[in-house]
N, C-alpha and C. Protein backbone atom coordinates (compact mmCIF):
# COMPACT_ATOMS: atom_id res chain seq x y z
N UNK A 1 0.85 -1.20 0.00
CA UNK A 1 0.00 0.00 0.00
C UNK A 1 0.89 1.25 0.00
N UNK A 2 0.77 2.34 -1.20
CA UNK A 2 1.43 3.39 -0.89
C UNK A 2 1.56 4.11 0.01
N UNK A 3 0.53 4.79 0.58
CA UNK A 3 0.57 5.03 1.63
C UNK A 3 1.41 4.65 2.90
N UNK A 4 1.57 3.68 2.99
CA UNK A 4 2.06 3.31 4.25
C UNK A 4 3.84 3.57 3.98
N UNK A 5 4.34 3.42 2.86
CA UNK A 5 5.43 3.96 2.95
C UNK A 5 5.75 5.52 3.77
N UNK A 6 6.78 5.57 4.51
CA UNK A 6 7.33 6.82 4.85
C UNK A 6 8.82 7.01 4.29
N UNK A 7 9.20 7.14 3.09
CA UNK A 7 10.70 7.50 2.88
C UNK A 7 11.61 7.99 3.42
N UNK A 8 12.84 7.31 3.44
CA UNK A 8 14.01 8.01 4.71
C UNK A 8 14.88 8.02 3.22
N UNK A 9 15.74 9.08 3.70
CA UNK A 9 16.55 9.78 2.64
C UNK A 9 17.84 8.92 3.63
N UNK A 10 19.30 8.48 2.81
CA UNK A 10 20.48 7.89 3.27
C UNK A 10 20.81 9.17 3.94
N UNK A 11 21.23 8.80 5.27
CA UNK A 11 22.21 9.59 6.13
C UNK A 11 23.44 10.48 5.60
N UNK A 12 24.14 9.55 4.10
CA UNK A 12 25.23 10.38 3.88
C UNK A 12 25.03 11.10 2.67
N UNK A 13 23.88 11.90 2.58
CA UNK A 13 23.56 12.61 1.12
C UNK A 13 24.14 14.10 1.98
N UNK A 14 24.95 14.69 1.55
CA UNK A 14 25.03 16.59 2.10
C UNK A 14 24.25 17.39 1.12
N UNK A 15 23.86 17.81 1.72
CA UNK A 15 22.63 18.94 1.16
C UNK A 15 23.23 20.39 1.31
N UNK A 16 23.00 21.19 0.00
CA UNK A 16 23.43 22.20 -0.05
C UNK A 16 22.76 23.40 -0.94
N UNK A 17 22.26 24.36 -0.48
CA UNK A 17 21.29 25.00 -1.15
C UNK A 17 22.13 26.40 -1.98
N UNK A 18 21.93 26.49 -2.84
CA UNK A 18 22.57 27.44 -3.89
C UNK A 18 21.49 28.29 -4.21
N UNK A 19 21.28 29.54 -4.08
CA UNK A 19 20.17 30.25 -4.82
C UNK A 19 18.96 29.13 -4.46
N UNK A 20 18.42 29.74 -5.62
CA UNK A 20 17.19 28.70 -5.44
C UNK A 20 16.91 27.34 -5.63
N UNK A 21 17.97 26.88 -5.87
CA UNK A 21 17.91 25.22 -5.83
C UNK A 21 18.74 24.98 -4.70
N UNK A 22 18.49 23.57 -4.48
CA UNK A 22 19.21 22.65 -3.35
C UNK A 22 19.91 21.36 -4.27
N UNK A 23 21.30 21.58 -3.79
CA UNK A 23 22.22 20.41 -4.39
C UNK A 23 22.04 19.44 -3.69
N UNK A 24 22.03 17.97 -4.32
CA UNK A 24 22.14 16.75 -3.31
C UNK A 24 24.06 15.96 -3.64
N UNK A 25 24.77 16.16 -2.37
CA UNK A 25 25.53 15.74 -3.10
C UNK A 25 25.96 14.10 -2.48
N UNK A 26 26.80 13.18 -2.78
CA UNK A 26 27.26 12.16 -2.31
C UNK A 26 27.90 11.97 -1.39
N UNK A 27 28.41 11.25 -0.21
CA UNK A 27 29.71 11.49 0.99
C UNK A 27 30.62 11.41 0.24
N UNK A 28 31.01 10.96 -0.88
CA UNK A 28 32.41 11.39 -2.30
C UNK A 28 32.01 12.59 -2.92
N UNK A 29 31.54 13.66 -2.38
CA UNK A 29 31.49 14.99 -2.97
C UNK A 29 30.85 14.94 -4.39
N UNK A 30 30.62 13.75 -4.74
CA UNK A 30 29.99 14.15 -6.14
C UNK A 30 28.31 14.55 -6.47
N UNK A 31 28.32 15.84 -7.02
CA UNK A 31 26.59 15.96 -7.43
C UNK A 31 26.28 14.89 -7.78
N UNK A 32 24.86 14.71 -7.63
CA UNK A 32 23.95 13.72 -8.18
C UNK A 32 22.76 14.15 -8.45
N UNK A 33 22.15 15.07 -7.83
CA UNK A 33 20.99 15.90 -8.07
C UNK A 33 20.54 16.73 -7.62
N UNK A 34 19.92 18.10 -8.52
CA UNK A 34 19.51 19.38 -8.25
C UNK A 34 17.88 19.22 -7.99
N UNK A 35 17.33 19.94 -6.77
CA UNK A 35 15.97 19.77 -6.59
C UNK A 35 15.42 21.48 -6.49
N UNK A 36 14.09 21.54 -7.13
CA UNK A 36 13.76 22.96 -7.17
C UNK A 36 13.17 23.18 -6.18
N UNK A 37 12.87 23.80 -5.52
CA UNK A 37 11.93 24.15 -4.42
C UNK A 37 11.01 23.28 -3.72
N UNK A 38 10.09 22.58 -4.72
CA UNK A 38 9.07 22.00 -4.51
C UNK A 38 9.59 20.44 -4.22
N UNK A 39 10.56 20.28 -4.93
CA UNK A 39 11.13 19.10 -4.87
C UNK A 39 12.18 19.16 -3.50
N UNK A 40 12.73 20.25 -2.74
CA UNK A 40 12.68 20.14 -1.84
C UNK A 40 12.22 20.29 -0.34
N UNK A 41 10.88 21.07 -0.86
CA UNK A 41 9.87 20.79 0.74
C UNK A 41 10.24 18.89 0.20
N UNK A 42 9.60 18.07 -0.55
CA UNK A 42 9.66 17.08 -0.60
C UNK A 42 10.27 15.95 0.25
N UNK A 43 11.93 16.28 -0.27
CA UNK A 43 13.33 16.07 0.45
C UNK A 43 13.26 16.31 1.88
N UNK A 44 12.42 17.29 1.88
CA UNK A 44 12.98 17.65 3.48
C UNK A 44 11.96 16.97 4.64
N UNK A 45 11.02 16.13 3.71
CA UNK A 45 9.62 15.40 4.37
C UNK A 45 10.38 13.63 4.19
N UNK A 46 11.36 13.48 4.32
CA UNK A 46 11.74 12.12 3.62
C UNK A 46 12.87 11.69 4.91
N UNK A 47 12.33 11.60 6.60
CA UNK A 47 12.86 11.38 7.15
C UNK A 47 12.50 10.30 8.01
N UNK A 48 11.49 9.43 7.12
CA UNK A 48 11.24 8.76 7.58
C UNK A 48 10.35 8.70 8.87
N UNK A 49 9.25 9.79 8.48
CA UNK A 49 8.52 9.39 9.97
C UNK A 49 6.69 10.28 8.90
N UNK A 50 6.87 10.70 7.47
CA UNK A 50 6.05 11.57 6.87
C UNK A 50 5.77 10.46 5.79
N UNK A 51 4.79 9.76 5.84
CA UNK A 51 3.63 9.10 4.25
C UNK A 51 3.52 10.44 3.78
N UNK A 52 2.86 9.82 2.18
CA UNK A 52 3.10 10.50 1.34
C UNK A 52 1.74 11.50 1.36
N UNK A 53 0.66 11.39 1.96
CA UNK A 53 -0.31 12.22 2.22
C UNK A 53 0.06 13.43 2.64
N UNK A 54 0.84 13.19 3.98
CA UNK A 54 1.52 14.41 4.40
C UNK A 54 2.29 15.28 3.53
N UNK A 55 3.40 14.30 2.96
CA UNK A 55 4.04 15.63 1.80
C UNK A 55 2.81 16.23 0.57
N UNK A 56 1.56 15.48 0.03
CA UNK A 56 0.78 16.41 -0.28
C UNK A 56 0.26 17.30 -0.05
N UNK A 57 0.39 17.03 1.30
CA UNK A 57 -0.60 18.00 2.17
C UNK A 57 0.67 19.06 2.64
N UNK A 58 1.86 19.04 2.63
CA UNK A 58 2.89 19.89 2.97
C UNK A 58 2.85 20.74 1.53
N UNK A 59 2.81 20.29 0.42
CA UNK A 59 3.16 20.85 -0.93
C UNK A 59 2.08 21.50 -0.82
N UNK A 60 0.42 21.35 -0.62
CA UNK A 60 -0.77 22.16 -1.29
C UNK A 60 -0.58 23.78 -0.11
N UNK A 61 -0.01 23.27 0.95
CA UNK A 61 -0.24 24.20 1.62
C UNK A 61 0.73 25.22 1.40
N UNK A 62 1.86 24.89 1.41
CA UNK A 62 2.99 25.70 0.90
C UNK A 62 2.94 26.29 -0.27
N UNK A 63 2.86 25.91 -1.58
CA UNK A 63 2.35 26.13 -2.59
C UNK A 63 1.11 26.20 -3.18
N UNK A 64 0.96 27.23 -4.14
CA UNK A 64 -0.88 27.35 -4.35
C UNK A 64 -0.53 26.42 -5.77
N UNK A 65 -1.61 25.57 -5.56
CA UNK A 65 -1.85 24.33 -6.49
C UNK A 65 -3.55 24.33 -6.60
N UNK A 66 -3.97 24.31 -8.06
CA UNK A 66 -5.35 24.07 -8.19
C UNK A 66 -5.86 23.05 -7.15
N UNK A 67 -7.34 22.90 -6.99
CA UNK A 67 -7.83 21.69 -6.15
C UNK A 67 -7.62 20.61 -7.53
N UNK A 68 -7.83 20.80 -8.86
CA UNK A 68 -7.79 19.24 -9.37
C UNK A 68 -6.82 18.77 -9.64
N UNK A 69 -5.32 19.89 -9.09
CA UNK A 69 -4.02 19.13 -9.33
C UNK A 69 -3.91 17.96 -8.91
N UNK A 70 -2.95 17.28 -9.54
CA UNK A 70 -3.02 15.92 -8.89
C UNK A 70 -1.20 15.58 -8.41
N UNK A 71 -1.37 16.32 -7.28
CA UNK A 71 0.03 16.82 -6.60
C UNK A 71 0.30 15.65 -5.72
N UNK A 72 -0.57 14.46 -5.80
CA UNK A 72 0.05 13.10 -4.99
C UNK A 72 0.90 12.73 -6.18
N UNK A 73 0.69 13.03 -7.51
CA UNK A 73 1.26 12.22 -8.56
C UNK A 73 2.67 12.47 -8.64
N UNK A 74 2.66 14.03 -8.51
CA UNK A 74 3.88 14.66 -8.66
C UNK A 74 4.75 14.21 -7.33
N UNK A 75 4.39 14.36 -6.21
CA UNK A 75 5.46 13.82 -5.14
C UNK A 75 6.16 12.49 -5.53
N UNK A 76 5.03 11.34 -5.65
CA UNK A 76 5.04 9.96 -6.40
C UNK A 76 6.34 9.95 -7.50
N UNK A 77 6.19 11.36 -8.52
CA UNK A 77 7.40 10.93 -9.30
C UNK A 77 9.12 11.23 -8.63
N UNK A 78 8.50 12.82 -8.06
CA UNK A 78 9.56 13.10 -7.18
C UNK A 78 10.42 11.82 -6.48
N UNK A 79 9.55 11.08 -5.43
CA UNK A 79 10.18 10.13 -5.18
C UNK A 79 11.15 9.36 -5.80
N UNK A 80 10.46 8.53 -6.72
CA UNK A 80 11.07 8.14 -8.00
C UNK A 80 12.37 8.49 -8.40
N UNK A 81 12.00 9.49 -8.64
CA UNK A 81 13.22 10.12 -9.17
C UNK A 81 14.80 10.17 -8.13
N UNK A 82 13.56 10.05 -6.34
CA UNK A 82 15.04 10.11 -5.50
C UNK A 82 15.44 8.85 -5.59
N UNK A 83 14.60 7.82 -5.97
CA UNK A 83 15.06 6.22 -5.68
C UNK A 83 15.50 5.70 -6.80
N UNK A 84 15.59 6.49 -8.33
CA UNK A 84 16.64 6.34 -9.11
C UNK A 84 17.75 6.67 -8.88
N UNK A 85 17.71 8.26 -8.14
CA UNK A 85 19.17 8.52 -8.07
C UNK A 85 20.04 7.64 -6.92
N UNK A 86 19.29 7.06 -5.83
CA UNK A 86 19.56 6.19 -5.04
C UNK A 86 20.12 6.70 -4.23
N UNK A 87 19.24 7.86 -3.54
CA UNK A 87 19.34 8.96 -2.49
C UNK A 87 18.49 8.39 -1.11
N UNK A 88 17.42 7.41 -1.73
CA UNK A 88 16.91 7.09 -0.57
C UNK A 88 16.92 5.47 0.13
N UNK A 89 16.61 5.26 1.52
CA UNK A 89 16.91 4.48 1.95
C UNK A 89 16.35 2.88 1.22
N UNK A 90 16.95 2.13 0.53
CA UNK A 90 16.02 0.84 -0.19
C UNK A 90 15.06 0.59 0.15
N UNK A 91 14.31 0.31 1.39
CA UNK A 91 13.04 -0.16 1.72
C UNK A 91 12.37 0.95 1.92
N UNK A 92 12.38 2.12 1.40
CA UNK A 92 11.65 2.97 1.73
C UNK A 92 11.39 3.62 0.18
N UNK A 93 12.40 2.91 -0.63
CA UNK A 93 11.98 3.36 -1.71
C UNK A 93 10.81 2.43 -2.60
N UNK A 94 9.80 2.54 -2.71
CA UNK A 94 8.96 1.68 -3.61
C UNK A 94 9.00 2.01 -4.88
N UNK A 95 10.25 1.33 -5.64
CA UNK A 95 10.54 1.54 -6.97
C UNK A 95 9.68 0.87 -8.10
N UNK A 96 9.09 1.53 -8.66
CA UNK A 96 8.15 1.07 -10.08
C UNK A 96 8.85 1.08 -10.98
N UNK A 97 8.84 -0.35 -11.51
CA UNK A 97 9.71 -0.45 -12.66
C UNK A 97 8.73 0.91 -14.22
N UNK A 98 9.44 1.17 -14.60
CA UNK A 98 8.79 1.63 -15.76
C UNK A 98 9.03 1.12 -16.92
């Protein structure tokens, strides 16, 4: 059940915010990925204790989003996208093959 996931981000990602993006980088200093704003309220809900309702409900409030957005979808890819880059903890990532 989706829901019941709570994503924990790996302990050794350093986070570093530049202007308006936030760098994710590796404990080997290497970038791996730039997150925009939205993508990091996201990040910053991924400590393992926030389902994914909550980060919708963190994104609608923070950001003005129509009511028929469908801003669970977008976190959903967000995720994704952290558990490709393999930022987040394995069992917390529910990877969909595509």
């Amino acid at each position: 059940e989706m829901n019941a996931i709570k994503p924990l981000r790996k302990q050794d990602i350093i986070t570093k915010v530049v202007g308006n993006e936030t760098i994710l980088y590796s404990s080997g200093k290497r970038v791996i990925h730039v997150l925009n704003h939205t993508a990091k309220l996201v990040w910053d809900l991924c400590d393992g204790s926030h389902p994914i309702e909550d980060m919708e409900r963190a994104m609608r409030a923070k950001f003005s989003f129509s009511a028929e957005c469908d801003v669970e979808k977008d976190v959903l890819e967000m995720l994704d996208d952290f558990a490709k880059t393999g930022v987040l903890e394995e069992k917390n990532a529910q990877h969909k093959e595509v």
